[in-house]
Structures are given as structure tokens and as C-alpha cells.
N, C-alpha and C. Protein backbone atom coordinates (compact mmCIF):
# COMPACT_ATOMS: atom_id res chain seq x y z
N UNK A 1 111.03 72.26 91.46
CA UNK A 1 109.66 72.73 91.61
C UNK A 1 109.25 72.56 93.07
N UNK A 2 108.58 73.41 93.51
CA UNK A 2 108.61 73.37 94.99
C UNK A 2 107.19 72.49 95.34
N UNK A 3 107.05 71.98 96.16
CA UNK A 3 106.24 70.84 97.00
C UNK A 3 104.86 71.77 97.18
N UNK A 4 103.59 71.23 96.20
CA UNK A 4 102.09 72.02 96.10
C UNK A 4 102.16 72.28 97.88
N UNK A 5 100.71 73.30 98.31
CA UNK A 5 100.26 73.48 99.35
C UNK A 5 99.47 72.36 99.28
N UNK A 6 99.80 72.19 100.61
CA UNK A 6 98.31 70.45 101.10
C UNK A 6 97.69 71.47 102.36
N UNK A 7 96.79 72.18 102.24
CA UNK A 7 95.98 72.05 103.71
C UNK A 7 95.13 71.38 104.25
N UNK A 8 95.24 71.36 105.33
CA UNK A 8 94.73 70.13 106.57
C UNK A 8 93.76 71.35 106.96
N UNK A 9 92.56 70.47 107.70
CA UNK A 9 91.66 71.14 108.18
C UNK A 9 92.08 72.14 109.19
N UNK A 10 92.94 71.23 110.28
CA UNK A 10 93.32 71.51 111.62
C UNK A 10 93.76 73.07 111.39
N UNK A 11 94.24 73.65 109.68
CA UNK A 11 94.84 74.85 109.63
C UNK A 11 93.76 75.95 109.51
N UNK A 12 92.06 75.66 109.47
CA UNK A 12 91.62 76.16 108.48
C UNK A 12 90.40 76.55 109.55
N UNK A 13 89.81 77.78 109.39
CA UNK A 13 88.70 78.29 110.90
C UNK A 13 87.97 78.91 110.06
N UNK A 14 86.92 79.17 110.71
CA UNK A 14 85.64 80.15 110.36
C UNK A 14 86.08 81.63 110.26
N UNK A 15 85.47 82.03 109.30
CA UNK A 15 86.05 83.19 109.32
C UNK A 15 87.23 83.53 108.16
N UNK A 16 87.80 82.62 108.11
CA UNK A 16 89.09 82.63 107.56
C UNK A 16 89.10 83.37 106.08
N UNK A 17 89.73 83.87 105.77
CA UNK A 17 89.55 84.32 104.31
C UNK A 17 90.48 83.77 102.87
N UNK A 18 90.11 83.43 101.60
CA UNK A 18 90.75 82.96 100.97
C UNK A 18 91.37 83.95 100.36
N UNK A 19 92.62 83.32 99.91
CA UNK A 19 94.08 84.65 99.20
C UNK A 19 92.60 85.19 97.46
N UNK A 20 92.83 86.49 97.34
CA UNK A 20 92.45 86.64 95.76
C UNK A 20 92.87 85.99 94.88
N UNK A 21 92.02 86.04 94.13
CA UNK A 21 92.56 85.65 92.69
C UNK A 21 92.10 86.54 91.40
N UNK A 22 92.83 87.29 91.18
CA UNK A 22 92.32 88.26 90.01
C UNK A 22 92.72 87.50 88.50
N UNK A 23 91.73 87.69 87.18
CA UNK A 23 92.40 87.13 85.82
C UNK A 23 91.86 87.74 84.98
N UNK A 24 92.25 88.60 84.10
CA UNK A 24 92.12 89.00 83.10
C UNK A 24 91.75 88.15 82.16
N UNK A 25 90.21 88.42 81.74
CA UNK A 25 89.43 87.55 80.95
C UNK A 25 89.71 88.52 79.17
N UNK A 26 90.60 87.43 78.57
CA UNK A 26 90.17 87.60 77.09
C UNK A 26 88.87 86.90 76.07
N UNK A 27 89.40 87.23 75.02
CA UNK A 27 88.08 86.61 73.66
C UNK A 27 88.48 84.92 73.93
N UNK A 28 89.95 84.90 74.09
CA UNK A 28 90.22 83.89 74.01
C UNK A 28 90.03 82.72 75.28
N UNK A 29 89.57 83.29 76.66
CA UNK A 29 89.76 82.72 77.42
C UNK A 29 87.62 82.15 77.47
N UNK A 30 86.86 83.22 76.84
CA UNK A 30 85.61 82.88 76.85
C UNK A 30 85.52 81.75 75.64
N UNK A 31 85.92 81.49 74.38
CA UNK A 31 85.95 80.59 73.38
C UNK A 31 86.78 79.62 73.58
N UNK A 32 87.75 79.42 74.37
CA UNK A 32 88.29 77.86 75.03
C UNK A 32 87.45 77.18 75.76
N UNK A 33 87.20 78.16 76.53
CA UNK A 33 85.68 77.80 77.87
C UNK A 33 84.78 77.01 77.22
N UNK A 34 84.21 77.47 76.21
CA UNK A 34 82.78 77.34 75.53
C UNK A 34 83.71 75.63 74.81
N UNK A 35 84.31 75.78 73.59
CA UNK A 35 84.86 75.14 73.25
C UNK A 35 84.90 73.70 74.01
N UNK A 36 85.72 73.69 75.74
CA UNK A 36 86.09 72.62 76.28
C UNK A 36 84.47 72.05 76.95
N UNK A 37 84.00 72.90 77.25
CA UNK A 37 82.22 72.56 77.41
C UNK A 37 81.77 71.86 76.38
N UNK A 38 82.05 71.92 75.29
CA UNK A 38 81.26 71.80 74.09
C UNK A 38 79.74 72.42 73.51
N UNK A 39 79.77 73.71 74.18
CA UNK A 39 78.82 74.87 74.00
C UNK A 39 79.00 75.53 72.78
N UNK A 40 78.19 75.02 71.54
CA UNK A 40 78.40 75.64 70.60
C UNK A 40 77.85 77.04 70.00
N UNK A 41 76.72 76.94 70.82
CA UNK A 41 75.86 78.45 70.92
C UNK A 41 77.13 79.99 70.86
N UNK A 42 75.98 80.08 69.78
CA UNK A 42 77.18 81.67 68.99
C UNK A 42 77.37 82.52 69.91
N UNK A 43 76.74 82.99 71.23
CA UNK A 43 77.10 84.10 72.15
C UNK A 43 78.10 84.31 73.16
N UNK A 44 78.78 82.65 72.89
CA UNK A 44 80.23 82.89 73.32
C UNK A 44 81.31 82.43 72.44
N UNK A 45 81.22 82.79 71.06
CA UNK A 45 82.52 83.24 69.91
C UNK A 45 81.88 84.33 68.85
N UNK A 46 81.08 84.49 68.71
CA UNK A 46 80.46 85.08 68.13
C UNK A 46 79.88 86.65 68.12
N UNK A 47 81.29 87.53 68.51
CA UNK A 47 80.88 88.88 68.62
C UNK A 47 79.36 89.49 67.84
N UNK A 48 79.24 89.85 66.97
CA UNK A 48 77.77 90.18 66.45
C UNK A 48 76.83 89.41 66.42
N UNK A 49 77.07 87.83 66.80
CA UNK A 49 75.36 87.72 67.45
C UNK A 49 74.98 87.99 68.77
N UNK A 50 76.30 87.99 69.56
CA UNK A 50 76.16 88.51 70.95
C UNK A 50 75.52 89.65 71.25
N UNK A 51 76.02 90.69 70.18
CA UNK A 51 75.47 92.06 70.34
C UNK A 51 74.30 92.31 69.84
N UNK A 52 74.23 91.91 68.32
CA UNK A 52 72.84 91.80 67.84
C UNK A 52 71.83 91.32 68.39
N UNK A 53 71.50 89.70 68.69
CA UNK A 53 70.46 89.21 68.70
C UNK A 53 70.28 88.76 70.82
N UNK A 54 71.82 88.91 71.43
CA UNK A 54 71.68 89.02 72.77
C UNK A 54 71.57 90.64 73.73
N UNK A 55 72.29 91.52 72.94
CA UNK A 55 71.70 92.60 73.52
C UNK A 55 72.60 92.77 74.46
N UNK A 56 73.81 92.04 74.05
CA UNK A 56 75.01 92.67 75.36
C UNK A 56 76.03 92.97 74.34
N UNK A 57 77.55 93.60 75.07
CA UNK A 57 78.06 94.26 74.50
C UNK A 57 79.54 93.42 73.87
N UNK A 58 79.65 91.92 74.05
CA UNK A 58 80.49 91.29 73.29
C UNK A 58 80.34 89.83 73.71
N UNK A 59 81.09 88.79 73.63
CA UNK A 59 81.04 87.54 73.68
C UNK A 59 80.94 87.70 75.35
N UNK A 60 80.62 86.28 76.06
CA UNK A 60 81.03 86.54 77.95
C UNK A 60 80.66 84.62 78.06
N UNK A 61 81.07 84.97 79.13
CA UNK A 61 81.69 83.38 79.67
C UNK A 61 80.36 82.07 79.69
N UNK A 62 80.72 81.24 79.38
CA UNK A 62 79.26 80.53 79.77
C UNK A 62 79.43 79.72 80.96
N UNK A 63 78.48 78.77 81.37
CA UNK A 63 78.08 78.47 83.20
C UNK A 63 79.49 77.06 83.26
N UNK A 64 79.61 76.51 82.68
CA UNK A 64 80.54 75.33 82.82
C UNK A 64 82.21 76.45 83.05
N UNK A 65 82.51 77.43 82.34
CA UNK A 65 83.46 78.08 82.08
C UNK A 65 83.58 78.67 83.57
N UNK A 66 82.40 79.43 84.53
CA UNK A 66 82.76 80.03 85.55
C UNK A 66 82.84 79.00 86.27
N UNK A 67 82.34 78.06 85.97
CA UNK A 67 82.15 76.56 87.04
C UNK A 67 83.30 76.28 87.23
N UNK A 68 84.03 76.14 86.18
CA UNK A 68 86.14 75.52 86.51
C UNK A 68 86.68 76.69 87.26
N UNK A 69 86.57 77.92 86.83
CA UNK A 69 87.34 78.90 87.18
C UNK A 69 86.84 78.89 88.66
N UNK A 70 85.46 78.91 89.51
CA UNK A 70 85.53 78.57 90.77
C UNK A 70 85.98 77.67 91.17
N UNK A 71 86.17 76.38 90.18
CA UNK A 71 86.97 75.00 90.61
C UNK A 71 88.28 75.69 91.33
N UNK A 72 88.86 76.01 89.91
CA UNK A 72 90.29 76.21 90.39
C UNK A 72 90.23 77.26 91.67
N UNK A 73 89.67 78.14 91.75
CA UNK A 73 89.85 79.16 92.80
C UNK A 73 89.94 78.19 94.61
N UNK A 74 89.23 77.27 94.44
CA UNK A 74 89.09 76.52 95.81
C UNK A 74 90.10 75.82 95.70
N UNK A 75 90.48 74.55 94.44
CA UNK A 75 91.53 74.15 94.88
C UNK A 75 93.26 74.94 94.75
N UNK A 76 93.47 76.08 94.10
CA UNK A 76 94.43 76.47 94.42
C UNK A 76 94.67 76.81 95.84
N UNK A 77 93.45 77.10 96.47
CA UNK A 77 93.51 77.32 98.32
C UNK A 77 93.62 76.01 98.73
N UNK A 78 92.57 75.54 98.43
CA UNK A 78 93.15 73.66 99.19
C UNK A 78 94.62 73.14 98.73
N UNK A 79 95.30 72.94 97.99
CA UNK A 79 96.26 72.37 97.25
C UNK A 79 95.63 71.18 96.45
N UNK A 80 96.35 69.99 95.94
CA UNK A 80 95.93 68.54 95.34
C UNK A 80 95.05 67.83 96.28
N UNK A 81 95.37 67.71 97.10
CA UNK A 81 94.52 66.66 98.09
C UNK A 81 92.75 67.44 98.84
N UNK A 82 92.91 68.59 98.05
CA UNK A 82 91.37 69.50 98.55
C UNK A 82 90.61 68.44 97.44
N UNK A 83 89.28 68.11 98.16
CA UNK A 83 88.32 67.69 96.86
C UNK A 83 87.22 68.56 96.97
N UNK A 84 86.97 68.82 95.82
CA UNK A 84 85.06 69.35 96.07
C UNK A 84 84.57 68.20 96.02
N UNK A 85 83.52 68.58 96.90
CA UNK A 85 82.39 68.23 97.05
C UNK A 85 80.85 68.49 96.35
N UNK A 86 80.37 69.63 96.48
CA UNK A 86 79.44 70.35 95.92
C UNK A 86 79.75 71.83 95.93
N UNK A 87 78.62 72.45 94.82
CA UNK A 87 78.66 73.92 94.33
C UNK A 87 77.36 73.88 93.90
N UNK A 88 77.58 75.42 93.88
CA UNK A 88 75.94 75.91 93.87
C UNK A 88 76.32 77.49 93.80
N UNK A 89 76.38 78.38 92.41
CA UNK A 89 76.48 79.72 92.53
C UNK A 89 75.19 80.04 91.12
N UNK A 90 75.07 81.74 91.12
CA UNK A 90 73.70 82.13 90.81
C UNK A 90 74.81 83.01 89.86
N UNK A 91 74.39 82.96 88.63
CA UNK A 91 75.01 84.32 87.46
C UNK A 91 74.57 85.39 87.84
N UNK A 92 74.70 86.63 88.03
CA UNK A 92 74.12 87.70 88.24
C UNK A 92 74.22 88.93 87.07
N UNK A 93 75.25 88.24 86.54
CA UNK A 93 75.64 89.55 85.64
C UNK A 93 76.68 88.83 84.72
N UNK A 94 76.82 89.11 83.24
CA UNK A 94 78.01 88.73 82.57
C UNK A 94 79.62 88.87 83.19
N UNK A 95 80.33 88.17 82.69
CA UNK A 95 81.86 88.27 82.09
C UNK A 95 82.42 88.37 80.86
N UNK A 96 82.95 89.58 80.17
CA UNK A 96 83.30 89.75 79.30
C UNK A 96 84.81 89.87 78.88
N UNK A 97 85.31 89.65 77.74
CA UNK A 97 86.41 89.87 77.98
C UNK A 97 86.74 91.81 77.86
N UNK A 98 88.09 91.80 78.25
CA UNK A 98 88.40 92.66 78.66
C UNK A 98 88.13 93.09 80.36
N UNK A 99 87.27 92.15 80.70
CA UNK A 99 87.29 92.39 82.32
C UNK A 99 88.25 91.80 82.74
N UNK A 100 88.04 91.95 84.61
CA UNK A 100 88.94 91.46 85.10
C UNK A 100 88.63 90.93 86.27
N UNK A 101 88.64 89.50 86.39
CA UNK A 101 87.85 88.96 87.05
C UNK A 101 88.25 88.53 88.67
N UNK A 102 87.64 88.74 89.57
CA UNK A 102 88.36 89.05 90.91
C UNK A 102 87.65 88.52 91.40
N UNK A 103 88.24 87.06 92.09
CA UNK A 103 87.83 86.00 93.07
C UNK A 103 88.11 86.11 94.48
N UNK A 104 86.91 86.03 95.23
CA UNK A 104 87.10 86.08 96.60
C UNK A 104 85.91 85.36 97.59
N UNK A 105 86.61 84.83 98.50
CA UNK A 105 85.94 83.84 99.23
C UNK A 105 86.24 83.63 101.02
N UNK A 106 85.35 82.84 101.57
CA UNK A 106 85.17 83.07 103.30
C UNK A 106 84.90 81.64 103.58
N UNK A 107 85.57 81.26 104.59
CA UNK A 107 85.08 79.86 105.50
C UNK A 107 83.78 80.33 105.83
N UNK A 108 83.20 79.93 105.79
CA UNK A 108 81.41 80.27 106.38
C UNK A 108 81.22 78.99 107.77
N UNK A 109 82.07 77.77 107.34
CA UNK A 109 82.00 76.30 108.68
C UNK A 109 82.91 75.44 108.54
N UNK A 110 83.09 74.67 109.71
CA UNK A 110 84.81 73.89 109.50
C UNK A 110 83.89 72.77 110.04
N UNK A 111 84.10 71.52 109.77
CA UNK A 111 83.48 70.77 110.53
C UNK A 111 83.80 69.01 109.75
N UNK A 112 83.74 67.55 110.56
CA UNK A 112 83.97 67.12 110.24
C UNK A 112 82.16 65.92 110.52
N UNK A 113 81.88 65.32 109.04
CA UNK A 113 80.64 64.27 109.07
C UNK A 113 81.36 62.90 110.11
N UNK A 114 80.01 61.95 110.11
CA UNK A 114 80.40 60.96 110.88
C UNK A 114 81.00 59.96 109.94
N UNK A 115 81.46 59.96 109.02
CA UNK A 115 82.56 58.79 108.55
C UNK A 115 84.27 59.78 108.69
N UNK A 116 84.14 60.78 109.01
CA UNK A 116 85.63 61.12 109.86
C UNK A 116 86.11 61.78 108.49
N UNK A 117 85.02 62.11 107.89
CA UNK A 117 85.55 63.54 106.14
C UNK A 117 85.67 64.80 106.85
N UNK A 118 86.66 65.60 106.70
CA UNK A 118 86.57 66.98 107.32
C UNK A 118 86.15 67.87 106.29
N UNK A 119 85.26 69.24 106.10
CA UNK A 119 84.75 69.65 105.42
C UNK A 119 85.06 71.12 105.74
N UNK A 120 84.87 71.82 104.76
CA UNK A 120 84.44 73.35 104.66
C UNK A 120 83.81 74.11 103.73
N UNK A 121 82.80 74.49 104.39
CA UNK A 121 81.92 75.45 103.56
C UNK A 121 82.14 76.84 103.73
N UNK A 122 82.50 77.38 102.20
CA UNK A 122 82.57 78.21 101.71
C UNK A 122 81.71 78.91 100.77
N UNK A 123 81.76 80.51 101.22
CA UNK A 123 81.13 81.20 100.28
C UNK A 123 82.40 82.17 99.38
N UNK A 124 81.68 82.29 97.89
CA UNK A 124 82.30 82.48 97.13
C UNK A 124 82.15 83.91 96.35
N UNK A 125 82.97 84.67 95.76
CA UNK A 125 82.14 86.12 94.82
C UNK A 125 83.30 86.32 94.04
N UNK A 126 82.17 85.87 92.97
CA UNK A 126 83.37 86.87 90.75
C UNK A 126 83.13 87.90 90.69
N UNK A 127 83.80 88.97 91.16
CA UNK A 127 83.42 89.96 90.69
C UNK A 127 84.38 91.02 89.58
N UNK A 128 83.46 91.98 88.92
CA UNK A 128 83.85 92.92 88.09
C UNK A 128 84.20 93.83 88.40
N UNK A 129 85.01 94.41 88.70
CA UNK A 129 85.29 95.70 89.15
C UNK A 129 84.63 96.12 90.90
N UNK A 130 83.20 96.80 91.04
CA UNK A 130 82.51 96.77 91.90
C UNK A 130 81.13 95.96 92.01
N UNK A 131 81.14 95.46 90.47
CA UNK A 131 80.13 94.80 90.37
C UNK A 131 79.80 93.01 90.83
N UNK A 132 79.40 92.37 91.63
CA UNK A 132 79.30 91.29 91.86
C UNK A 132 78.65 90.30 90.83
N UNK A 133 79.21 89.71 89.79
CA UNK A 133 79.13 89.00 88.82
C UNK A 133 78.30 87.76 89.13
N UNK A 134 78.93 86.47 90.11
CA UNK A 134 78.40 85.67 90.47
C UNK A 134 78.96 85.74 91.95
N UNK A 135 77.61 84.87 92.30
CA UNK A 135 77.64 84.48 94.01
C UNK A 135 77.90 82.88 94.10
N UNK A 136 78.78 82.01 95.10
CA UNK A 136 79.19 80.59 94.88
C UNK A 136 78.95 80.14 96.17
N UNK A 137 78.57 79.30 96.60
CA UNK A 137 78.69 78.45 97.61
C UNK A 137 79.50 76.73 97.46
N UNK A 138 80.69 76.87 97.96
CA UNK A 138 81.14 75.49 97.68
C UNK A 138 81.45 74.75 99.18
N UNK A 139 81.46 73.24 99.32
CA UNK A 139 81.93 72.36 100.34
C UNK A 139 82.47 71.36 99.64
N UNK A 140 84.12 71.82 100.46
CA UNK A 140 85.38 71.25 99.78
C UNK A 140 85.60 70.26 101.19
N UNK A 141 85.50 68.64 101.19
CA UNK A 141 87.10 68.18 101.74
C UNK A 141 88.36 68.47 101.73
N UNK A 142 89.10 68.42 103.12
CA UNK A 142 90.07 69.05 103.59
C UNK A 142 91.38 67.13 103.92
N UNK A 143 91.88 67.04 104.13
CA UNK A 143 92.47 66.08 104.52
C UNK A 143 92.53 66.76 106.03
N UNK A 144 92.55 65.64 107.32
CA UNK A 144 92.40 65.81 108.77
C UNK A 144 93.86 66.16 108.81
N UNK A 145 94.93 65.36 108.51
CA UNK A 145 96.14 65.98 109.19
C UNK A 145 97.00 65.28 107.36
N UNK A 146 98.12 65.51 107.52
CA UNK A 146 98.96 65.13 106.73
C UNK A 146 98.82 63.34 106.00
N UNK A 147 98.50 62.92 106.36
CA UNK A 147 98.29 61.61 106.63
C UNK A 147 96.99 61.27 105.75
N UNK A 148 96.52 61.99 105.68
CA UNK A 148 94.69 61.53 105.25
C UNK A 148 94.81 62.35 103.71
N UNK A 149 93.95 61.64 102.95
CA UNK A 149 93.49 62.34 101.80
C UNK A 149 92.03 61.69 101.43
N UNK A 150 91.31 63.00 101.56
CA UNK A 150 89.80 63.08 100.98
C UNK A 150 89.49 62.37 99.17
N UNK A 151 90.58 62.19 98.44
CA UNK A 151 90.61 61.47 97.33
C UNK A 151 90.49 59.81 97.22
N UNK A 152 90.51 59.57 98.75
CA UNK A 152 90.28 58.08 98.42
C UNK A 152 89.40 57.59 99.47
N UNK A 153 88.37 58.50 99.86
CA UNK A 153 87.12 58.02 100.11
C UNK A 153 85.82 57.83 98.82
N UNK A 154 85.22 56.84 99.19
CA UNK A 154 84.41 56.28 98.46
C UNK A 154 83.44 55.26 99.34
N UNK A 155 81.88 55.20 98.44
CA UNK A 155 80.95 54.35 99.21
C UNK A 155 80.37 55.47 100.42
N UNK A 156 80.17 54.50 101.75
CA UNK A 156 79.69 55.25 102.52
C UNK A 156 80.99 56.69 103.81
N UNK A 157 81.99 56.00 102.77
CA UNK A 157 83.45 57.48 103.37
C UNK A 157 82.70 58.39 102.71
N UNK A 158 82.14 58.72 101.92
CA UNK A 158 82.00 60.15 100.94
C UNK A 158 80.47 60.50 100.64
N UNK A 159 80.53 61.28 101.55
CA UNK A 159 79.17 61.83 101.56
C UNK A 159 78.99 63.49 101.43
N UNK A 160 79.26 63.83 99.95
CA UNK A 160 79.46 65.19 100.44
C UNK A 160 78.08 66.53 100.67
């Protein structure tokens, strides 16, 4: 098995753009979601109350469900040693299955606080096809060089 990506800040600039991530959202991938949340509300397993009593056109993802899937989208760019920090994105529009969900993201700032955490803020977009689903803002720790990992700050190291 080959050795995860670790990026270091020193690799990482403004501007920079993160690789896509496209995923084909099934029934099944919105009712695990809901499920591992523990969101029992019928409008994400529940084809006909979705349609009936929500007024959309099948089950779609709920907020903890897009919350991991932006998880993962940052740290598959960071590797293991990326931590989040904070997030902050706005729903704009469902995810349903049968879409196909297309992740894409921008260094927006590279920069390191005064306990010596290196950081990057990023902006984030789920989108549907042409449609912009959700908007994300995340600030992920970076490890400074090979040597450092943002996982074992704590107290006044971690201020994110």
C-alpha cells in the first residue's frame, strides 16, 4: 500500500487549487448519512414523504451528511496529518440521489498563528451539474515541514 499524501504548508500557496472530487450520490449513500447522524426524520429514507409532504422530488442528503463529505474532500487534499479546524458552508439547494456530486475548492490564505500552527483557508463548492448546491468555507492545519503534525497540538498550541 503506498505511503498516504502528508502536505506541508511550505507546498501549499494562495491561489492554489484543490484536485476534484466527483461522487455519485445514491438512495443509499443519503440513508447511511442520515442513519450515521442519527437523523431520523422521514425526508431522508423516505421517498413519498419527501415528495408528498416536502415538495421535492426524492430523498436528499441531510447537513451532518454534506458536513463529512466536505470533511473528507479537505482531508483527502491534506493527507492524515491535515486537521480541520473550522467550517462554515450555507445549503443552497438539495442533493439527491442520482446526482452527481462535484467538489471543488481554492486556497483563499496560507498563513501561520503565533503558537507556530500553519493554516489554510479555504473556500469550498458541491455542486450539481451547473448548479451550485452548497458554498463551504474551511481552515485546515497543515503540518510546517515533515516533522510537525497539527494532531498533537492542544491547550494554548490550538487555536483554530
Amino acid at each position: 500500500m503506498p505511503e498516504p499524501v502528508r502536505l506541508t504548508a511550505s507546498r501549499v500557496r494562495e491561489g492554489d487549487a484543490l484536485p476534484p472530487l466527483a461522487v455519485d450520490v445514491t438512495a443509499t449513500t443519503v440513508v447511511l448519512g442520515a442513519l450515521a447522524a442519527r437523523d431520523w426524520r422521514p425526508m431522508h429514507h423516505d421517498k413519498d414523504f419527501a415528495v408528498e409532504r416536502n415538495g421535492v422530488k426524492d430523498i436528499f442528503l441531510n447537513t451532518p451528511n454534506q458536513a463529512a463529505w466536505f470533511e473528507r474532500y479537505v482531508t483527502d487534499w491534506t493527507g492524515p496529518t491535515g486537521r480541520l479546524g473550522r467550517m462554515k458552508f450555507r445549503m443552497r439547494d438539495s442533493v439527491f440521489p442520482g446526482d452527481r456530486m462535484e467538489f471543488s475548492g481554492r486556497v483563499e490564505r496560507v498563513g501561520a498563528d503565533e503558537a507556530g500552527c500553519h493554516w489554510a483557508d479555504l473556500s469550498l463548492r458541491l455542486a450539481v451539474g451547473d448548479r451550485t448546491t452548497t458554498e463551504c468555507t474551511a481552515r485546515v492545519a497543515l503540518p510546517a515541514d515533515e516533522h510537525d503534525n497539527p494532531w498533537k497540538r492542544r491547550g494554548a498550541q490550538w487555536n483554530p
